[in-house]
N, C-alpha and C. Protein backbone atom coordinates (compact mmCIF):
# COMPACT_ATOMS: atom_id res chain seq x y z
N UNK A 1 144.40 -156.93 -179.76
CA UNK A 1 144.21 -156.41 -181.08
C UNK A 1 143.63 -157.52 -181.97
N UNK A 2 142.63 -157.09 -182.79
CA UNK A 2 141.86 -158.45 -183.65
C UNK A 2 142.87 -158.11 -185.09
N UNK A 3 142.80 -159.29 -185.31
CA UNK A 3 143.67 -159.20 -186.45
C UNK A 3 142.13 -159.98 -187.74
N UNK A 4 142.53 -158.74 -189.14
CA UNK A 4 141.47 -159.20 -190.12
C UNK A 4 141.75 -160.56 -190.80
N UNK A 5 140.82 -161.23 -191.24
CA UNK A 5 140.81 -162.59 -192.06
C UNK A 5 141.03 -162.15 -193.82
N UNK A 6 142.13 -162.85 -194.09
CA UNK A 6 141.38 -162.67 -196.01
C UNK A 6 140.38 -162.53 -196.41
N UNK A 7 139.77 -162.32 -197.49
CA UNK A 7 138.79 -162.88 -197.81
C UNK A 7 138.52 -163.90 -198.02
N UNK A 8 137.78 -164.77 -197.36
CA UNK A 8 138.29 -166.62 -197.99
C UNK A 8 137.28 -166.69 -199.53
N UNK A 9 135.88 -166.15 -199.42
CA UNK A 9 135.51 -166.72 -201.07
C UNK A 9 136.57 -166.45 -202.02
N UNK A 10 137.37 -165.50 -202.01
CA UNK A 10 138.14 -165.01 -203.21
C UNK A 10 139.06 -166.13 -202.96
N UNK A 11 139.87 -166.39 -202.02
CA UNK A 11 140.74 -167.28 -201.70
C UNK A 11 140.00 -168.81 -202.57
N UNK A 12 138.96 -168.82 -202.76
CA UNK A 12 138.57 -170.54 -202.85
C UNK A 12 138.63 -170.34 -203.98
N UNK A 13 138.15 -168.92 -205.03
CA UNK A 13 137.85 -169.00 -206.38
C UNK A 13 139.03 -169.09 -207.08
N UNK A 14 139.72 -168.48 -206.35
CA UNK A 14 141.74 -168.50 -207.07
C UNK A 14 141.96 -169.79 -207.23
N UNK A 15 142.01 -171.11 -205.96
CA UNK A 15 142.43 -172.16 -205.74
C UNK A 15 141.25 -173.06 -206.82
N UNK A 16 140.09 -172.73 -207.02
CA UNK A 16 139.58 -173.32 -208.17
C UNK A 16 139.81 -173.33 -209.22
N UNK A 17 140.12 -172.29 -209.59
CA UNK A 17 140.72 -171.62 -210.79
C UNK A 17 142.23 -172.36 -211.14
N UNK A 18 143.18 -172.14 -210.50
CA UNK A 18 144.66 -172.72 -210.57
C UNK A 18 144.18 -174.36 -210.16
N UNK A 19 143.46 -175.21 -209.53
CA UNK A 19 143.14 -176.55 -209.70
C UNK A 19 142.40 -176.74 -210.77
N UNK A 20 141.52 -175.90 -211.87
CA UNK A 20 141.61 -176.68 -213.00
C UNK A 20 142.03 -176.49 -213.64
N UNK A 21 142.87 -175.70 -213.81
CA UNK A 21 144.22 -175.08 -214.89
C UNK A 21 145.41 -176.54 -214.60
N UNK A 22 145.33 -176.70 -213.43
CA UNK A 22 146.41 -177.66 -213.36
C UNK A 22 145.96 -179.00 -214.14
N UNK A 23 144.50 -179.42 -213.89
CA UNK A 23 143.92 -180.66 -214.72
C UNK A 23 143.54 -180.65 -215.92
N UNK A 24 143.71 -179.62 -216.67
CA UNK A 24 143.71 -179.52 -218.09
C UNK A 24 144.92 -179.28 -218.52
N UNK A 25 145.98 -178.98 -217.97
CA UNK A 25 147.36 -179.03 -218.67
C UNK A 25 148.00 -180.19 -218.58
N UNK A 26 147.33 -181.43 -217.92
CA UNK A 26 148.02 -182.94 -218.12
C UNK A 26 146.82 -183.34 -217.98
N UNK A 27 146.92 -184.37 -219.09
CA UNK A 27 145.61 -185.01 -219.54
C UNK A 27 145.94 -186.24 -218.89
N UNK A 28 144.59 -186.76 -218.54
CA UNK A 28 144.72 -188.47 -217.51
C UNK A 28 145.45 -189.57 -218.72
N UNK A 29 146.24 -190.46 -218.27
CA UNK A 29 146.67 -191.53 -218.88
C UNK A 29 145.79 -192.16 -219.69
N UNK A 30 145.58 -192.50 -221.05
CA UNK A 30 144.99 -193.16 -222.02
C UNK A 30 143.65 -191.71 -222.69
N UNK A 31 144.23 -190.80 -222.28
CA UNK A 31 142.66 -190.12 -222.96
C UNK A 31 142.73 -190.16 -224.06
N UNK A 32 141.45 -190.03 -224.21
CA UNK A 32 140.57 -190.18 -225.38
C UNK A 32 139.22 -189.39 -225.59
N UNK A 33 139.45 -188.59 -227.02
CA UNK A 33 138.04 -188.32 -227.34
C UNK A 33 137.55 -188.64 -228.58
N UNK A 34 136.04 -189.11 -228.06
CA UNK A 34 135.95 -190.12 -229.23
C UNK A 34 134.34 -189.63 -229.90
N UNK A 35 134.14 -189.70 -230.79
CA UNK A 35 132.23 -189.20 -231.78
C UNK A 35 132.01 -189.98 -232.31
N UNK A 36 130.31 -190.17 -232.57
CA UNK A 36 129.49 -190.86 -233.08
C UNK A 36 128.23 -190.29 -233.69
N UNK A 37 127.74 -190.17 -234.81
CA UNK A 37 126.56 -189.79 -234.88
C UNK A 37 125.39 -190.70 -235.66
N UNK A 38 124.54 -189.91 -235.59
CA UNK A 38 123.53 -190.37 -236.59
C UNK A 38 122.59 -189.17 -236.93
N UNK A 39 121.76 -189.74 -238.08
CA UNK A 39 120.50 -189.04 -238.76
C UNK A 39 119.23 -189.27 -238.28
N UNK A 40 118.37 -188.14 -238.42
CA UNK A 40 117.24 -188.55 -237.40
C UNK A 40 115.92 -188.18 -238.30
N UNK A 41 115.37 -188.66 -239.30
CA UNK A 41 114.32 -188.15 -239.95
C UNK A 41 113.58 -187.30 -239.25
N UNK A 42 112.65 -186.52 -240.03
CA UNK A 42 111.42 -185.91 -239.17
C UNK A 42 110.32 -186.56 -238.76
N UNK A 43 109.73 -186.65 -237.21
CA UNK A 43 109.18 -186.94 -236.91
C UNK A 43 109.45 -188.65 -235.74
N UNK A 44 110.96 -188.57 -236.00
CA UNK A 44 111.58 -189.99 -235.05
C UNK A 44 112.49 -189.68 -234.25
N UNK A 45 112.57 -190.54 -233.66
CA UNK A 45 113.75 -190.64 -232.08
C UNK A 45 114.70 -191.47 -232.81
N UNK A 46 115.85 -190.71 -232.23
CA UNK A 46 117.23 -191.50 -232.26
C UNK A 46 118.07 -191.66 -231.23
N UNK A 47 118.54 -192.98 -231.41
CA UNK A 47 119.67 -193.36 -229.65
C UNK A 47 121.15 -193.03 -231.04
N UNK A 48 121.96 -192.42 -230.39
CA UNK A 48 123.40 -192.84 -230.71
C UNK A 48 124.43 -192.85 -229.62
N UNK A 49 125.15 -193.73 -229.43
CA UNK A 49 126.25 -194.33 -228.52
C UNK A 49 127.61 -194.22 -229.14
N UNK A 50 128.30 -193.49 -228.01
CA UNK A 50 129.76 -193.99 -228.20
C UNK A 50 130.87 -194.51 -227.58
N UNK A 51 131.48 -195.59 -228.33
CA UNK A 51 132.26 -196.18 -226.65
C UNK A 51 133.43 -196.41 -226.46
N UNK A 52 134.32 -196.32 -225.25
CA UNK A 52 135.60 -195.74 -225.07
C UNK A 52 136.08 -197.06 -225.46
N UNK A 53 137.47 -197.20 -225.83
CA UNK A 53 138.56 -198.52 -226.37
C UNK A 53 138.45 -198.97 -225.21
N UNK A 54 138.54 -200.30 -225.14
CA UNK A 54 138.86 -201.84 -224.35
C UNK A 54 139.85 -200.52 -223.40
N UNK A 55 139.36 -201.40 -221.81
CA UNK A 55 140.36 -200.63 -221.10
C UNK A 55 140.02 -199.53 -220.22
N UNK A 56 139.56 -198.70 -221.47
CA UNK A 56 138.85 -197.00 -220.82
C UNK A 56 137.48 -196.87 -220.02
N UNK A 57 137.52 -196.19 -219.24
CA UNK A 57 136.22 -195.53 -218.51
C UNK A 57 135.99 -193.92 -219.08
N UNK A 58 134.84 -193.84 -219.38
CA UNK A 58 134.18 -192.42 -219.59
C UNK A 58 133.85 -191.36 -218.19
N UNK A 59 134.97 -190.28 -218.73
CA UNK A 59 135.25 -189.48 -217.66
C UNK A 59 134.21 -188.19 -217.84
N UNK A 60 132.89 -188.52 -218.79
CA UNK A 60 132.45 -187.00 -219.44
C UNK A 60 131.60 -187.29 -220.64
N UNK A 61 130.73 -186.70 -221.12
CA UNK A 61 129.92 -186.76 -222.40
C UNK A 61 129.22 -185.76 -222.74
N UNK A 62 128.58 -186.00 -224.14
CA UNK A 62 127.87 -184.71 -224.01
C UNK A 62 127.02 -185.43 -225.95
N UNK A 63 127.01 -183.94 -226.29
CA UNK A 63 126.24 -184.08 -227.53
C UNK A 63 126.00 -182.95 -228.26
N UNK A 64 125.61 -182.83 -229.33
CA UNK A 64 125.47 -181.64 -230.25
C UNK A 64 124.27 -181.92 -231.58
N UNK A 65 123.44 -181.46 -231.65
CA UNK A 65 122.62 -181.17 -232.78
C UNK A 65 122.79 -180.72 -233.70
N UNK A 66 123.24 -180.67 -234.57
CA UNK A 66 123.13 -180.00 -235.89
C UNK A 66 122.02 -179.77 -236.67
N UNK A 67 122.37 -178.38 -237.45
CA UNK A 67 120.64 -178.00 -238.40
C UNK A 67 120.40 -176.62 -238.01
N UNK A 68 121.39 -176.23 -236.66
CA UNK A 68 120.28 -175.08 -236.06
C UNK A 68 119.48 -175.19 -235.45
N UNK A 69 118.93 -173.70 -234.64
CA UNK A 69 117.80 -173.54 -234.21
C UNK A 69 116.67 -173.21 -234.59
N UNK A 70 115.26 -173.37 -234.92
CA UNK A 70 114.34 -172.66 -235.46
C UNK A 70 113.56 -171.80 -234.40
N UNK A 71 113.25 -170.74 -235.55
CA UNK A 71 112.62 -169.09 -234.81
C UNK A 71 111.41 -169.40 -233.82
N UNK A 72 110.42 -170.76 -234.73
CA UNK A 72 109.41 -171.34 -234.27
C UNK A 72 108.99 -171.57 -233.00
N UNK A 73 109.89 -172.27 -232.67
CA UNK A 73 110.68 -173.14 -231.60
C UNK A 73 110.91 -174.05 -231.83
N UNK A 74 111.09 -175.26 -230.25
CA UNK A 74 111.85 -176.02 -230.46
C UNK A 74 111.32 -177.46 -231.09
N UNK A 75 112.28 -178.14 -232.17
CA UNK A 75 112.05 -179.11 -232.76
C UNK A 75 112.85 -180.17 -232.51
N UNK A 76 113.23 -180.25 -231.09
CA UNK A 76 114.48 -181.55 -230.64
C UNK A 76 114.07 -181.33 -229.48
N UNK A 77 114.02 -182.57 -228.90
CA UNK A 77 113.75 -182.87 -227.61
C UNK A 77 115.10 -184.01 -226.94
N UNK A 78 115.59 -183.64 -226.00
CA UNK A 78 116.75 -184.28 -225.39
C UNK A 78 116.04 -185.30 -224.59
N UNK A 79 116.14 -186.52 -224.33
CA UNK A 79 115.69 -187.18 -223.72
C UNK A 79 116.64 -188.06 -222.70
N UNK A 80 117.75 -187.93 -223.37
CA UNK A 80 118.64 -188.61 -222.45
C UNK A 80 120.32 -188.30 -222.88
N UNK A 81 121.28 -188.14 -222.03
CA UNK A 81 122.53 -187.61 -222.16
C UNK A 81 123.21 -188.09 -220.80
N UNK A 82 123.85 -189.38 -221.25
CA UNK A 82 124.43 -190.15 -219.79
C UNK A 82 125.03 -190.86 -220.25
N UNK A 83 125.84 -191.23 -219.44
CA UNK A 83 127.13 -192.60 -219.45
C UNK A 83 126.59 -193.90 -219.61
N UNK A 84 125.16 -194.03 -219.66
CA UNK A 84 124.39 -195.46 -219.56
C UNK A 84 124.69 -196.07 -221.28
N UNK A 85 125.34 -197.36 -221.30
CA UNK A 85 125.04 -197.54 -223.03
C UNK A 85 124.74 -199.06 -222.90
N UNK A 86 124.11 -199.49 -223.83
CA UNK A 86 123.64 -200.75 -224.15
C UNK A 86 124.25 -201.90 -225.20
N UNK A 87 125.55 -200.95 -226.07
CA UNK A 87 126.16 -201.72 -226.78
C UNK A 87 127.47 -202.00 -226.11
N UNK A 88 128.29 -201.79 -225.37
CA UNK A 88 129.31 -201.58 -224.74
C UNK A 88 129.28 -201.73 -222.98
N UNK A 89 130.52 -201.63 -223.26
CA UNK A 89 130.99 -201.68 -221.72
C UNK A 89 131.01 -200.29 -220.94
N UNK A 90 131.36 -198.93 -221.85
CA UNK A 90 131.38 -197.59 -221.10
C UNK A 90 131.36 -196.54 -222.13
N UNK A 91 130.87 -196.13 -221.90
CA UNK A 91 130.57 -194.97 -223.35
C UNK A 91 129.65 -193.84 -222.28
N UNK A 92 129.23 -193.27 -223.71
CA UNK A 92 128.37 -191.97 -223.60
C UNK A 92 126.91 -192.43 -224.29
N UNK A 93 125.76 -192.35 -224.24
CA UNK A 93 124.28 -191.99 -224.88
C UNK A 93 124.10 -190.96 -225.12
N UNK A 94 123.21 -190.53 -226.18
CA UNK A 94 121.70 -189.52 -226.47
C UNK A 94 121.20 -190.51 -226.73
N UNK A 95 119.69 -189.90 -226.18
CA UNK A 95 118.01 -190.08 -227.00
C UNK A 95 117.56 -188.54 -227.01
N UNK A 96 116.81 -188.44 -228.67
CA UNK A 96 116.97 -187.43 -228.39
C UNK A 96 115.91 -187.65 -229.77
N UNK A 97 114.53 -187.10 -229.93
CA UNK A 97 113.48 -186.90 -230.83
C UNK A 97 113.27 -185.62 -231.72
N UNK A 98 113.29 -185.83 -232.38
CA UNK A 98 113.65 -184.78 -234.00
C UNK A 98 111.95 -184.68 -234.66
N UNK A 99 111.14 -183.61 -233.44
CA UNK A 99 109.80 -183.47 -233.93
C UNK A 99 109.62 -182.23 -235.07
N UNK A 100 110.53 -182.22 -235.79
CA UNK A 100 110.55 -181.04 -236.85
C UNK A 100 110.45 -181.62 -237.93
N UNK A 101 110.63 -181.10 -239.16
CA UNK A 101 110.18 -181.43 -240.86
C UNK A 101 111.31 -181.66 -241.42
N UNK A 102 112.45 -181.39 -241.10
CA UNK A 102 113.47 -181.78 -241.73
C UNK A 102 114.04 -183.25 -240.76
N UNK A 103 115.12 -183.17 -241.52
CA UNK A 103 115.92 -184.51 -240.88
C UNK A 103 117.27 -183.66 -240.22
N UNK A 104 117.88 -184.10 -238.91
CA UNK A 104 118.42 -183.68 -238.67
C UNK A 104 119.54 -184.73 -237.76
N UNK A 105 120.96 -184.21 -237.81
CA UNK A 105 122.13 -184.97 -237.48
C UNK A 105 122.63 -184.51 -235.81
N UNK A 106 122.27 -185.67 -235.09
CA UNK A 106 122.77 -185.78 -233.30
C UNK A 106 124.08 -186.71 -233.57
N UNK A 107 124.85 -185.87 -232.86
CA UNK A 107 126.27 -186.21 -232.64
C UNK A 107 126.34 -186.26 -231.02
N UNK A 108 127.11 -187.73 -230.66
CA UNK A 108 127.18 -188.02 -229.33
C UNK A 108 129.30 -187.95 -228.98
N UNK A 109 129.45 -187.33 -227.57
CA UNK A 109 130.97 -187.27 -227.63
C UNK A 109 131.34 -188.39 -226.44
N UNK A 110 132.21 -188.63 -226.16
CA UNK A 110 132.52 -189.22 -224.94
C UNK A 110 134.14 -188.80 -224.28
N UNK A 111 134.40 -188.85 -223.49
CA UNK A 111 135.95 -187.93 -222.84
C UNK A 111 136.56 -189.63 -222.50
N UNK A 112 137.77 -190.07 -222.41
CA UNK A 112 137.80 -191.56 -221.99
C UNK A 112 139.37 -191.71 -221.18
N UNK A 113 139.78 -192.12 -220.32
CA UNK A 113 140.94 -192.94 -220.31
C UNK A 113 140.99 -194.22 -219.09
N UNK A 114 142.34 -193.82 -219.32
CA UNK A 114 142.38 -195.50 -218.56
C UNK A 114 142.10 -195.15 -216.94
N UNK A 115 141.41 -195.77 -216.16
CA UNK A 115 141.30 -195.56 -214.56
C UNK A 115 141.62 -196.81 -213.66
């Protein structure tokens, strides 16, 4: 007699599901979230960096534009969004060019703790 298998995809999506439920309900030792921004006239590139306290490694980053979107299109160009930084020991980057008419505000995040 053959005996049927579970379904295993469903089986993996459950166990994904309940493994990151489990890593967001205890946060790693020393976390930290930490912002930085700056202003970006029209027509210039801006770097902004942010960097985790003495100690920490960056587990994550990201970034956010402010101003909106225009109907036009697009007037921000992402150029870079990585763990690479030049003032520090571990942080988060943007580069990120503001080819529109206004001036507009890039906010950089970083996720941090101790490893």
């Amino acid at each position: 007699m053959m005996q049927r298998l579970p379904n295993l995809p469903i089986l993996a999506a459950l166990g994904t599901i309940v493994g990151l439920g489990a890593f967001t309900s205890q946060k790693p030792s020393g976390y930290e979230q930490k912002i930085a921004g700056i202003d970006v006239v029209a027509g210039n590139t801006g770097v902004a960096e942010v960097l985790c306290s003495g100690g920490k490694k960056a587990l994550g980053g990201g970034y956010k534009i402010g101003g909106g979107i225009l109907i036009t299109g697009a007037d921000v160009a992402v150029y870079e969004s990585s763990p690479r930084v030049t003032s520090g020991t571990d942080g988060w980057r943007i580069e990120a060019a503001n080819r529109g008419t206004t001036a507009r505000h890039f906010d950089v995040y970083v996720l941090c703790a101790n490893m």
